[in-house]
Protein backbone atom coordinates (compact mmCIF):
# COMPACT_ATOMS: atom_id res chain seq x y z
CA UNK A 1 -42.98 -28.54 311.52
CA UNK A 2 -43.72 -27.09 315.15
CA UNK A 3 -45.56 -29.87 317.44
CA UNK A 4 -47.94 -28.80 320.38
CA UNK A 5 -46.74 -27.73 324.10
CA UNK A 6 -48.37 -30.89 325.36
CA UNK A 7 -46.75 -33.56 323.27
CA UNK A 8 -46.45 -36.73 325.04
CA UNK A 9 -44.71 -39.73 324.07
CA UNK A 10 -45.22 -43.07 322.78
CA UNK A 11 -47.64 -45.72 324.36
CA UNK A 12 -46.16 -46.66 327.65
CA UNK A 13 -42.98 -44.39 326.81
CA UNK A 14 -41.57 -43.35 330.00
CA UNK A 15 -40.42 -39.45 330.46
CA UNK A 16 -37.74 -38.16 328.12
CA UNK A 17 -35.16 -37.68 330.53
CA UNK A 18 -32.28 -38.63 328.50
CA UNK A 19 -31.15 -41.44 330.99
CA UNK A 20 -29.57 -44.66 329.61
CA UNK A 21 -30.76 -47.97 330.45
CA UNK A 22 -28.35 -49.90 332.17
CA UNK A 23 -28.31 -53.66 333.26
CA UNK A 24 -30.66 -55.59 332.60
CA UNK A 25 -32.12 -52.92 330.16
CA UNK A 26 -29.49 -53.54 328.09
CA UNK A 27 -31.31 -56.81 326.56
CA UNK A 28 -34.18 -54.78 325.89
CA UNK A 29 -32.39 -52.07 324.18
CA UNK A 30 -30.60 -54.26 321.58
CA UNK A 31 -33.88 -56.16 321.09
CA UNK A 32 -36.16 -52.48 320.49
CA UNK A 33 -33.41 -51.03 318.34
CA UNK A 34 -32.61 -54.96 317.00
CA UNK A 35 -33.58 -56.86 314.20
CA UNK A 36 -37.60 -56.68 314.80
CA UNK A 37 -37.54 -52.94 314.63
CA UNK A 38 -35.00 -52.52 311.48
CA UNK A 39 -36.16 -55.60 308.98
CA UNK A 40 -39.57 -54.22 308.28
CA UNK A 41 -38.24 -50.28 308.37
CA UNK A 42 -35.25 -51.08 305.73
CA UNK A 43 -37.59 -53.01 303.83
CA UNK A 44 -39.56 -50.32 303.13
CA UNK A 45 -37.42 -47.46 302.89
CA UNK A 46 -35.85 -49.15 299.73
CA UNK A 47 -38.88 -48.61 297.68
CA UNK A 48 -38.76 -44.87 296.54
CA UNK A 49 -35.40 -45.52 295.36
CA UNK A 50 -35.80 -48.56 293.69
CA UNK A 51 -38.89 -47.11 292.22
CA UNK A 52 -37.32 -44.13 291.49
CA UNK A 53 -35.13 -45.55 289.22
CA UNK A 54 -36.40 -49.06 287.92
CA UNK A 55 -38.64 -47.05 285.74
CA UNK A 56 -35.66 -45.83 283.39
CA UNK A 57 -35.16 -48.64 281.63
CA UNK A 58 -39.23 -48.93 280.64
CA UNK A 59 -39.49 -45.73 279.19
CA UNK A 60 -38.68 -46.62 275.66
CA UNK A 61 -41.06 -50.02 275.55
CA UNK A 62 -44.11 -47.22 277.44
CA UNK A 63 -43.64 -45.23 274.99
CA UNK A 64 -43.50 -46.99 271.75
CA UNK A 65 -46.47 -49.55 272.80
CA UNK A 66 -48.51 -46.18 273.90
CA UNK A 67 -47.09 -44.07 270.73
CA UNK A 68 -45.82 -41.33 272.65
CA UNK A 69 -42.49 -39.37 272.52
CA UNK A 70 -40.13 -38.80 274.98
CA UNK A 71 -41.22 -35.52 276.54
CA UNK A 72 -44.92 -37.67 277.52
CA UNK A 73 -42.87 -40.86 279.42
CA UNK A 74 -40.80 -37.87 281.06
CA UNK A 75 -43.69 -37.40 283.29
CA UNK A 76 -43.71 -41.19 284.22
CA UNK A 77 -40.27 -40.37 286.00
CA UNK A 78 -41.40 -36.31 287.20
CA UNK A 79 -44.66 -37.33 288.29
CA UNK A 80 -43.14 -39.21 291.15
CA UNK A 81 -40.35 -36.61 291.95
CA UNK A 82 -43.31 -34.58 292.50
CA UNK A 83 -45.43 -36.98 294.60
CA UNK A 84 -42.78 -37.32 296.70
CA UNK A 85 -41.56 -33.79 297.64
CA UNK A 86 -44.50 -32.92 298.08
CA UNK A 87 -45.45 -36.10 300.46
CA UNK A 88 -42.68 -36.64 302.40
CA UNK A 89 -42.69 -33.65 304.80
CA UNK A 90 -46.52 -34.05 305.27
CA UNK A 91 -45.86 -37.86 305.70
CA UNK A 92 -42.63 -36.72 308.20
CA UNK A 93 -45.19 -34.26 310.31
CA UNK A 94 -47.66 -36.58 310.26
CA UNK A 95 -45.63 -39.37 311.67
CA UNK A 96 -44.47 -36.72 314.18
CA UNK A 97 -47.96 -36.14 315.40
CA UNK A 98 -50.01 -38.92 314.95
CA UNK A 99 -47.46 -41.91 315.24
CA UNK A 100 -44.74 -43.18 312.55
CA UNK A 101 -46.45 -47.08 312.68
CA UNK A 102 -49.73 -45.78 311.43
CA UNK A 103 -48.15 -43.89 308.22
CA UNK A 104 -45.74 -46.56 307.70
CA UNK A 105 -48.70 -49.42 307.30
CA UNK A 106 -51.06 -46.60 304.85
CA UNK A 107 -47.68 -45.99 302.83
CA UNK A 108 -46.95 -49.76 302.13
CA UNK A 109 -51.28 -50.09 301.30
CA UNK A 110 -50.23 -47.38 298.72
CA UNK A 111 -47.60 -48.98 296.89
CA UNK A 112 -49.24 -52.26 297.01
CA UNK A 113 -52.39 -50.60 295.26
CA UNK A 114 -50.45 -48.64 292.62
CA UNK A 115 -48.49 -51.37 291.63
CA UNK A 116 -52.58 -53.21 291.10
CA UNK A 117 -53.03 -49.90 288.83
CA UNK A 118 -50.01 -49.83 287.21
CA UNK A 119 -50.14 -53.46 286.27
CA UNK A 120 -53.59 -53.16 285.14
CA UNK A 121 -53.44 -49.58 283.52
CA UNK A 122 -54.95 -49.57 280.18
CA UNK A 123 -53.94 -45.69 279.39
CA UNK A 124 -50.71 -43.85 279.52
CA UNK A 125 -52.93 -41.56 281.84
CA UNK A 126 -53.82 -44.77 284.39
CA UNK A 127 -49.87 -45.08 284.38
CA UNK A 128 -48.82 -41.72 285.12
CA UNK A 129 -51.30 -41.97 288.25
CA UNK A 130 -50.10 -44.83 289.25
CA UNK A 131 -46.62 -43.44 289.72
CA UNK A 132 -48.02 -40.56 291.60
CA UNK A 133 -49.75 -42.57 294.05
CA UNK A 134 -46.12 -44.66 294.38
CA UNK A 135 -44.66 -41.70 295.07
CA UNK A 136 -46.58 -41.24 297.65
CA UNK A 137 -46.59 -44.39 299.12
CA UNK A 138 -43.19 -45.17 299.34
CA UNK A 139 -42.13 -41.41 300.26
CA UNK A 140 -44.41 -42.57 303.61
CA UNK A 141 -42.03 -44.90 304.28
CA UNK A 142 -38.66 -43.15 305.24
CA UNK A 143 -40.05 -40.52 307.27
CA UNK A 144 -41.90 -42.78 309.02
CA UNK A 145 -38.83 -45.18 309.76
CA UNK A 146 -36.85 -42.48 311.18
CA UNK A 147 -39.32 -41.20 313.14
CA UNK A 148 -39.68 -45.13 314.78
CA UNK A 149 -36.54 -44.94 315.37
CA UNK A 150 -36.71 -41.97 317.60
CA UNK A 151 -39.91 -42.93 319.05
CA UNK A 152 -38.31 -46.17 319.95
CA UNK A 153 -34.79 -44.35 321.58
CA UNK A 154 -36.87 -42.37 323.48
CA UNK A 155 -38.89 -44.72 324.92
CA UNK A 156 -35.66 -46.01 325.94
CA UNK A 157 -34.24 -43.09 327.05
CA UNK A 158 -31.07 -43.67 325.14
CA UNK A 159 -29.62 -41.12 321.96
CA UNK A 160 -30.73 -43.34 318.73
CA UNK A 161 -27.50 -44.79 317.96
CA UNK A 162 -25.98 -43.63 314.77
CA UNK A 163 -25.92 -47.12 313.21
CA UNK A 164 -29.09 -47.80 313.37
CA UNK A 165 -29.27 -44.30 311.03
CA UNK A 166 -26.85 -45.38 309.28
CA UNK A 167 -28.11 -48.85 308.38
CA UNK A 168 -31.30 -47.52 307.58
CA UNK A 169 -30.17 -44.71 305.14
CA UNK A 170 -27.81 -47.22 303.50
CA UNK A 171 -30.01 -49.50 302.72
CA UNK A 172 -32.20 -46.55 301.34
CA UNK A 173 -29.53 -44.60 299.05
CA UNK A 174 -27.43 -47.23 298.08
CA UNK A 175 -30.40 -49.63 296.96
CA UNK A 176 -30.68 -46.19 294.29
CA UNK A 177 -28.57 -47.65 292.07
CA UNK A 178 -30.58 -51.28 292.00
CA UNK A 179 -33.61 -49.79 290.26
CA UNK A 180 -31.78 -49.51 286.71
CA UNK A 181 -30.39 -53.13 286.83
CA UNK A 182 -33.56 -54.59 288.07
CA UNK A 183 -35.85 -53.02 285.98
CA UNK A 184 -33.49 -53.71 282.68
CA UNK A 185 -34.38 -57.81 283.91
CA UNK A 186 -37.70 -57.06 284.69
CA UNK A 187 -38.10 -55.42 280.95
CA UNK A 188 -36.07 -57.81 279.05
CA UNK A 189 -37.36 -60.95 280.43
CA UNK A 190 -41.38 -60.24 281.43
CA UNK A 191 -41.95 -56.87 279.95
CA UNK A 192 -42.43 -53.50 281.34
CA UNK A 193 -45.93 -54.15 282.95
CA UNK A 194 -43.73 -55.69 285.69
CA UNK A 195 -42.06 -52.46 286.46
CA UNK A 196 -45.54 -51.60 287.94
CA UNK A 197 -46.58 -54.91 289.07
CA UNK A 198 -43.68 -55.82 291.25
CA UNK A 199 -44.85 -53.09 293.80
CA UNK A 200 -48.10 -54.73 294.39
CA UNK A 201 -46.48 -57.97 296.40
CA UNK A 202 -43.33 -55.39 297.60
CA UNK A 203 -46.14 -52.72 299.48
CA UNK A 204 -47.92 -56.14 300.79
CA UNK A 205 -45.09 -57.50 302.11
CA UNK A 206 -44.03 -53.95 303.89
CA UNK A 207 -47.28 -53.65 305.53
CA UNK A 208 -47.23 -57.22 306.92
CA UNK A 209 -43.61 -56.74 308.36
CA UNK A 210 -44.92 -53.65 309.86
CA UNK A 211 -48.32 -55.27 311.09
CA UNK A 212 -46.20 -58.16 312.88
CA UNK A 213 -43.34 -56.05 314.23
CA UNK A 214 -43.85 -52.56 314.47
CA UNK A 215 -44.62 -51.38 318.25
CA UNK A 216 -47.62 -49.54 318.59
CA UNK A 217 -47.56 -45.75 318.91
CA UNK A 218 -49.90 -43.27 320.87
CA UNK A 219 -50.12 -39.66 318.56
CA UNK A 220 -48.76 -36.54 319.87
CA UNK A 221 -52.46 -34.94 319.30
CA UNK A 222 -56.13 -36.00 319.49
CA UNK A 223 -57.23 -36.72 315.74
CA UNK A 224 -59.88 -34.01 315.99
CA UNK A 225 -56.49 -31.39 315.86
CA UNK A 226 -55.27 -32.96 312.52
CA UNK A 227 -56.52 -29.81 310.32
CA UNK A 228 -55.20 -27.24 312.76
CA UNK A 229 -51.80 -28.69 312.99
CA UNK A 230 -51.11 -30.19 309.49
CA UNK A 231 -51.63 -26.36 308.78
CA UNK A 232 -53.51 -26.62 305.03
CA UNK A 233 -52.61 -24.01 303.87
CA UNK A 234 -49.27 -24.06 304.29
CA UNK A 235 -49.23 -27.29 303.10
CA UNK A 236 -51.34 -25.98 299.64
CA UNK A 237 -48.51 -23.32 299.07
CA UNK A 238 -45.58 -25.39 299.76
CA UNK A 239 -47.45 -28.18 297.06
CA UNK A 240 -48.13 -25.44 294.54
CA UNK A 241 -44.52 -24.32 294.72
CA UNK A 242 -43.19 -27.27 294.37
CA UNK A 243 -45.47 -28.05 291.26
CA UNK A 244 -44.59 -24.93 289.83
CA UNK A 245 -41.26 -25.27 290.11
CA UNK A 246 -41.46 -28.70 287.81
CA UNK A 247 -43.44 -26.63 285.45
CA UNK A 248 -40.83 -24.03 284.89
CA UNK A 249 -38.06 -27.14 285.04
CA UNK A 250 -39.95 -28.83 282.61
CA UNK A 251 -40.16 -25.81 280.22
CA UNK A 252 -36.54 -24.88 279.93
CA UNK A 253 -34.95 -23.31 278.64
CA UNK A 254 -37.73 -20.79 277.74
CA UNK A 255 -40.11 -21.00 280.86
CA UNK A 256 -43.21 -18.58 280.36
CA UNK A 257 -43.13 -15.62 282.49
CA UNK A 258 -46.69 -16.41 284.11
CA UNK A 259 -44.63 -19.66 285.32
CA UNK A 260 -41.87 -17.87 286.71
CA UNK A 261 -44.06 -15.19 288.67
CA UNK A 262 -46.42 -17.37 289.96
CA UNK A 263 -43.62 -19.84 291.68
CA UNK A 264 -42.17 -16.72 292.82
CA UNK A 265 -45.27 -15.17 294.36
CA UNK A 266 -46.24 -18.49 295.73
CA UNK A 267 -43.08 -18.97 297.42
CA UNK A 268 -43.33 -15.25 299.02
CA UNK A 269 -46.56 -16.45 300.09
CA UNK A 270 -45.50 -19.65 301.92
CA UNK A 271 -42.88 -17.49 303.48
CA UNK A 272 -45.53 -14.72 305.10
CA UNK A 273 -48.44 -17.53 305.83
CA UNK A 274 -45.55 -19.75 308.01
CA UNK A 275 -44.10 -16.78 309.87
CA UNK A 276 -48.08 -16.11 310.97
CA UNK A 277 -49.10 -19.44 311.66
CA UNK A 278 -49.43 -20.70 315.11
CA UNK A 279 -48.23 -24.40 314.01
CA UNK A 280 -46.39 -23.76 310.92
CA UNK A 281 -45.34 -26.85 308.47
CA UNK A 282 -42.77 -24.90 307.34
CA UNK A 283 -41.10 -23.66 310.95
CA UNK A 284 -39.08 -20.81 308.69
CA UNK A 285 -38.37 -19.05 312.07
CA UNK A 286 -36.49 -22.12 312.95
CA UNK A 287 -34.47 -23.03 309.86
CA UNK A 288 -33.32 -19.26 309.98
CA UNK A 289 -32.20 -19.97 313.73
CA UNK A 290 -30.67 -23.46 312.70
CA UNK A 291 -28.44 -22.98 309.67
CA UNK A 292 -27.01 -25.99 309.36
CA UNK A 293 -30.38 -27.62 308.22
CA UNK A 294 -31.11 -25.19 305.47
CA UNK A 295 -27.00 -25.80 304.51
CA UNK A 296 -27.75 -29.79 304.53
CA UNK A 297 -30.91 -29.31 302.31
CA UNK A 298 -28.62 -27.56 299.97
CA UNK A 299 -26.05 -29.90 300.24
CA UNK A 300 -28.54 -32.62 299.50
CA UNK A 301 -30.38 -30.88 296.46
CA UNK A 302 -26.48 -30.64 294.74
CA UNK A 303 -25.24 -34.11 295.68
CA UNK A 304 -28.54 -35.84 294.05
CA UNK A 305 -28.84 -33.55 290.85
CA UNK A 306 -25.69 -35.13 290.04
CA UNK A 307 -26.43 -38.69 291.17
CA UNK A 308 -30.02 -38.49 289.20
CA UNK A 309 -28.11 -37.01 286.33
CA UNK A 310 -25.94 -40.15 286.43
CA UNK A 311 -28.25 -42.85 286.58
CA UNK A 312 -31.10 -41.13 283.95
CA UNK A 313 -27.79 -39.20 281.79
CA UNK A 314 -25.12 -42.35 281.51
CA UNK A 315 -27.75 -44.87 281.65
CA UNK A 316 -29.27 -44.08 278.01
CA UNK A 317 -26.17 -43.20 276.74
CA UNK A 318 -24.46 -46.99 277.51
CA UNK A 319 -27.76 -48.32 275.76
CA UNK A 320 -27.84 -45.80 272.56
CA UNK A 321 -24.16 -44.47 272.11
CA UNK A 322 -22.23 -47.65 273.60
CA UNK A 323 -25.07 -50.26 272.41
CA UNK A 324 -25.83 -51.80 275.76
CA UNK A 325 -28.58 -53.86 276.21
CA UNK A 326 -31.08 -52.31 279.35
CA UNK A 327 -29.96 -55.55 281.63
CA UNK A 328 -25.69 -54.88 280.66
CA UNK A 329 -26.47 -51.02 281.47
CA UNK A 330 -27.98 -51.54 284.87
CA UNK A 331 -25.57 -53.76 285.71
CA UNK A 332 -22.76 -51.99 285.00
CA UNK A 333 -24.24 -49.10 287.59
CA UNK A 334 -24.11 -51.90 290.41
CA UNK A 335 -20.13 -50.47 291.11
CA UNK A 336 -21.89 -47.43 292.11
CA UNK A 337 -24.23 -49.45 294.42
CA UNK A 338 -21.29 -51.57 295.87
CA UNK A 339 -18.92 -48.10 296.53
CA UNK A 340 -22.07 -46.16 298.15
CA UNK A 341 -22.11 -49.28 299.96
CA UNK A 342 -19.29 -49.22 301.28
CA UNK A 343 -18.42 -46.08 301.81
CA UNK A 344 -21.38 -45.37 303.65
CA UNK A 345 -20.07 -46.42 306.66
CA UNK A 346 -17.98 -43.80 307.16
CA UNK A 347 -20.61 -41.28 306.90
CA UNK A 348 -21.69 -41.83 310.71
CA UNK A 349 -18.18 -42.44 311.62
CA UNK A 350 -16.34 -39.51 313.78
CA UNK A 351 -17.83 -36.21 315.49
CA UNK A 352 -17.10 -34.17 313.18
CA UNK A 353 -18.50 -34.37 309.41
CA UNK A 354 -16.78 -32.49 307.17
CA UNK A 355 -14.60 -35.50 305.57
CA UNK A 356 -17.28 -37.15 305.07
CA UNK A 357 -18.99 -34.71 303.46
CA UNK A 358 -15.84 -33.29 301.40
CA UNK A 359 -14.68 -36.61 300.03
CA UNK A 360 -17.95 -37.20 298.28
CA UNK A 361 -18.24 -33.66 297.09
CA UNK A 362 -14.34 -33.93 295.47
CA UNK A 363 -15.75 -37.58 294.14
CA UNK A 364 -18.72 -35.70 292.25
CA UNK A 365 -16.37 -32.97 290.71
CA UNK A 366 -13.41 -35.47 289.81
CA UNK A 367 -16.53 -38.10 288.28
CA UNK A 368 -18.26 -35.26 286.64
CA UNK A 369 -14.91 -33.52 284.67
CA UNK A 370 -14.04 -37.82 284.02
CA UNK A 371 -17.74 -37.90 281.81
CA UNK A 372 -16.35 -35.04 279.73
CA UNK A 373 -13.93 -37.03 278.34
CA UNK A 374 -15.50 -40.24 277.88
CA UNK A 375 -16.52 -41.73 274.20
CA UNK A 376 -18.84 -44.48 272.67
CA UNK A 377 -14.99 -46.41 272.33
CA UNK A 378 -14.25 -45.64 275.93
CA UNK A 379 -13.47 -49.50 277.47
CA UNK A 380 -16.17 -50.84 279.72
CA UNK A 381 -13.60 -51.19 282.80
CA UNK A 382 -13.05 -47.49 281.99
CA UNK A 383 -16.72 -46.59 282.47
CA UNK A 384 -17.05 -49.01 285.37
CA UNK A 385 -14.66 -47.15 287.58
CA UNK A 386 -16.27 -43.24 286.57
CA UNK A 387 -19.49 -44.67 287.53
CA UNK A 388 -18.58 -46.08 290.82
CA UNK A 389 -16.91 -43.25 291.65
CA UNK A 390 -20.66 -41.39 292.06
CA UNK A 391 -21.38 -44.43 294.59
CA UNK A 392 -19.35 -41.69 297.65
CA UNK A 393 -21.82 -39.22 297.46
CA UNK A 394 -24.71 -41.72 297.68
CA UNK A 395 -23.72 -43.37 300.28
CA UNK A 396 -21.02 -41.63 302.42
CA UNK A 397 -22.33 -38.33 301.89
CA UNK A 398 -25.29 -38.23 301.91
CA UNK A 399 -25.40 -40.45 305.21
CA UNK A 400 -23.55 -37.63 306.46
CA UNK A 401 -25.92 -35.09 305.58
CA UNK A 402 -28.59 -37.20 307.17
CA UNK A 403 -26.96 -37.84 310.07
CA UNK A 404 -26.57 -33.32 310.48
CA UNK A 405 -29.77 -33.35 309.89
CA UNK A 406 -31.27 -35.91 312.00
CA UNK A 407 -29.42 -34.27 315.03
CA UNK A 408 -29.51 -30.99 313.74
CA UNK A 409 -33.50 -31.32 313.95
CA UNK A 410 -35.58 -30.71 317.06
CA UNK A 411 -36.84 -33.91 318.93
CA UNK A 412 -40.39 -33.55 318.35
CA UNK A 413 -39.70 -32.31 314.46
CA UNK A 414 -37.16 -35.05 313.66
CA UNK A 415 -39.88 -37.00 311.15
CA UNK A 416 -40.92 -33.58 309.18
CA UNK A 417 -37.15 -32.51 308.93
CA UNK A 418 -35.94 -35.83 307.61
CA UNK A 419 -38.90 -35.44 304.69
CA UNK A 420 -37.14 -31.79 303.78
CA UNK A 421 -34.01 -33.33 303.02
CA UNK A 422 -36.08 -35.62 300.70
CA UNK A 423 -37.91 -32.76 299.40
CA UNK A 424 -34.35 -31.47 298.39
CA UNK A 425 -33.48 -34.96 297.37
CA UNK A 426 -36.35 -34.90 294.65
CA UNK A 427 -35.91 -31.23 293.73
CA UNK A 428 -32.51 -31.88 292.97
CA UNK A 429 -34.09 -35.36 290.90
CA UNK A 430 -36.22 -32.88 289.21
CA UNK A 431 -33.28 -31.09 287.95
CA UNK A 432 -31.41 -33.76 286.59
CA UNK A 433 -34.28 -34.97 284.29
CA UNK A 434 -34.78 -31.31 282.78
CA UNK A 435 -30.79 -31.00 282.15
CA UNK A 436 -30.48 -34.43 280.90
CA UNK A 437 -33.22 -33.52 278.44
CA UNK A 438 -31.89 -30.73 277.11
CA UNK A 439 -28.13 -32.26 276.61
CA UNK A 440 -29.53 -34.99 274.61
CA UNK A 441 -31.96 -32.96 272.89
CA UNK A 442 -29.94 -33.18 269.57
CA UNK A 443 -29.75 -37.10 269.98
CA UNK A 444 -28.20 -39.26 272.90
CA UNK A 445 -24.48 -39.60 271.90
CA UNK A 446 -20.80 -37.88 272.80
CA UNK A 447 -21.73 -34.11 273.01
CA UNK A 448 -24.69 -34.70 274.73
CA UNK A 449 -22.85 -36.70 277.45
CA UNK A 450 -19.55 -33.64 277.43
CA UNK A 451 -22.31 -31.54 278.14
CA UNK A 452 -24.00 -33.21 281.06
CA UNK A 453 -20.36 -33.56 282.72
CA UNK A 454 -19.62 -30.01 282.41
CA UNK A 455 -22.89 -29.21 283.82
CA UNK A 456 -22.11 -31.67 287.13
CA UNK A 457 -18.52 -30.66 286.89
CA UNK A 458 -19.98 -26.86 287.84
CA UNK A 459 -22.25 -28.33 291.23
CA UNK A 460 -19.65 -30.42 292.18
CA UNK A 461 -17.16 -27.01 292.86
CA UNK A 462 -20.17 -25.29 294.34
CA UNK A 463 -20.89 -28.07 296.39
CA UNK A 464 -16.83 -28.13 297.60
CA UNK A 465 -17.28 -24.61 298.11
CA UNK A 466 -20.52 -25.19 300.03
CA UNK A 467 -18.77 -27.75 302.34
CA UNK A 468 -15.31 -26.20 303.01
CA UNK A 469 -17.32 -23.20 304.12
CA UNK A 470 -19.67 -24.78 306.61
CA UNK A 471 -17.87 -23.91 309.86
CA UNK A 472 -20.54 -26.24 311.71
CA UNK A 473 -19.11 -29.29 310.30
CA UNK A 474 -15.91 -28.69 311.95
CA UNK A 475 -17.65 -28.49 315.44
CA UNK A 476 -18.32 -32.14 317.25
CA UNK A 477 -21.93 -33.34 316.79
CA UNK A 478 -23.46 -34.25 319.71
CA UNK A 479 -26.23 -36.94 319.40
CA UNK A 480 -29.00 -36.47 321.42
């Protein structure tokens, strides 16, 4: 996550002096940070959410048409969790080095061809790649938008402003809650095929907004220097630890030992190969210096465990133990959508974040103890209202958390940091769908449902107790 001494900036980018444009200048400010920029970067930072999600409502159809149980169709919904912690720090440095257009543009080529392969798949195997190369794809996307964004304020010499952030992590985090809704129409009315399918036109239509509108950047580093500064191996270990850690996840509650040691040992591994490397992917040195980032992963990895538990916990349970149809379940989780929505703008409001990082984290432990409660004759208005009360951490605070991090970050590391937090984003993902699994391993019903609650009732204290405890978020952030 280190970049070289000589880093220069964008194509035609004058010095970074930190000077505002004033004037004339102005114009040109509002029209770099305007419309042009943020369409095509919004448009494709929406599709590892959407994706993330659309595919819950499919599972059942995969799996009878395919014969295979629900531990096989997991993978359909883990694969991508993994393709994307994995890939969005490497996409984040690369975008860092080499220039945020040209990883943007292969992202949205990536989604366009898994959604050909996913279409067209005629294996459960063809399908599980498929979702690995979306999660790829699309996890290109955000790190790649944020870096723009600061390639494009420095150029101008101006702070990015923090609505610009905040615009584009809204319209990532609170389009989460559109995947179950859209993907219950696309089931019910043209069949699950389209789950896939719909990314082919999406990831063409990304990389044509970014063709006609993205400015073009000049990389950090000669292309010659990719190998020495993507730093392989660090990138292998950090990979394999991440992969191990879905193993173990995956094989709870009894994980084999050999699992368990060899995601430990790989870890201490990363640990000693980053502290030694010249250009480390992993700058550990500086997350120990810089607190506050490691605190925000955290922060991040509680809020979506419970978020991901919502959507793939409550979402079978309104179609098996309240008898939803897919469509009347997704829909229902739109209140989420329209409260994250909402309540998102607050989370760049103000210098200093802790509100907007304590009122979501009260939100998930008041929600989660709610869920303990609830029963297949629970009134739909009932469960309308506990699910939209999950829509405050997706939107206001985790825009919050960004926004730490995003300032919290060094300039010339802002696109690799911003792909940690979605690392901790997925890893949190990742375990949601191994609790989930084994509440409703009995059956999906009542107990099943108590249990989940309980389980998010316990994060959302420790995530109070992580918050009230972060001095830094009672200091002013200052944007750069």
């Amino acid at each position: 996550m280190t970049a070289p001494a000589h880093s220069a900036g964008a194509e035609g980018a004058p010095p970074r002096t930190g000077r505002r444009l004033v004037g004339g200048s102005a114009g040109r400010r509002a029209r770099d940070l305007g419309p042009r920029l943020l369409v095509p970067l919004c448009a494709g930072a929406v599709l590892n959410p959407v994706n993330s999600t659309m595919i819950a409502t499919a599972l059942s159809p995969i799996g009878r048409e395919f014969g295979v149980g629900a531990g096989a169709t997991a993978w359909l919904v883990s694969v991508m969790y993994l393709a994307s912690a994995i890939g969005q720090p490497v996409a984040g440095r690369l975008a860092d080095q080499f220039g945020p257009r040209r990883v943007f543009l292969a992202g949205g080529v990536l989604v366009a061809v898994a959604g050909v392969v996913g279409a067209l798949g005629p294996t459960f195997g063809w399908l599980v790649a498929a979702r690995a190369v979306v999660g790829l794809g699309t996890g290109a996307l955000y790190p790649a938008a944020v870096a723009m964004v600061r390639e494009q304020a420095d150029r101008l010499g101006v702070p990015a402003p923090a609505r610009v952030l905040g615009l584009l992590n809204t319209a990532s985090l609170v389009t989460l809650t559109v995947g179950p809704p859209l993907g219950g129409v696309l089931v019910d009315t043209v069949g699950w095929r389209a789950v896939f399918a719909i990314n082919a036109p999406l990831g063409l239509l990304v990389t044509a907004l970014g063709l006609l509108y993205l400015p073009r950047s000049r990389p950090r580093v000669r292309a010659a220097a990719v190998w020495r500064l993507l730093d392989v191996p660090g990138v292998a270990l950090f990979s394999g630890a991440v992969t191990l850690l879905l193993l173990v996840l995956t094989a709870l509650p009894r994980p084999p030992w050999p699992l368990l040691l060899g995601f430990a040992g790989c870890l201490l591994l990363l640990v000693l190969t980053e502290l030694r490397s010249r250009h480390p992917f992993l700058d550990v040195r500086m997350l120990a210096r810089n607190l506050p980032l490691p605190v925000a992963y955290l922060r991040v990895m509680l809020t979506f465990l419970v978020v991901y538990g919502v959507l793939f916990g409550v979402t079978p349970w309104l179609q098996e133990g309240r008898g939803l149809s897919a469509t009347a379940a997704g829909m229902l989780l739109l209140g989420m959508s329209a409260v994250g929505t909402i309540a998102s703008l607050a989370g760049v409001r103000g210098s200093r974040p802790l509100w907007p990082l304590l009122v979501p984290a009260l939100g998930v432990l008041a929600g989660s103890l709610a869920l303990t409660v609830l029963d297949s004759a629970t009134p739909i208005a009932v469960l309308a209202v506990v699910v939209a009360v999950f829509g405050l951490p997706n939107g206001m605070g985790q825009v919050a958390n960004q926004v730490v991090v995003y300032r919290a970050a060094p300039v010339e590391q802002v696109g690799a940091a911003i792909g940690l937090s979605r690392t901790a984003q997925y890893t949190g993902a990742m375990i949601a769908t191994s609790v989930t699994g084994l509440a409703y391993a009995p059956g999906v019903g009542d107990p099943g449902l108590h249990t989940l609650g309980w389980v998010f009732s316990a994060v959302g204290f420790v995530l109070v107790v992580v918050t009230v405890v972060d001095r830094s978020l009672r200091r002013p952030v200052i944007g750069r």
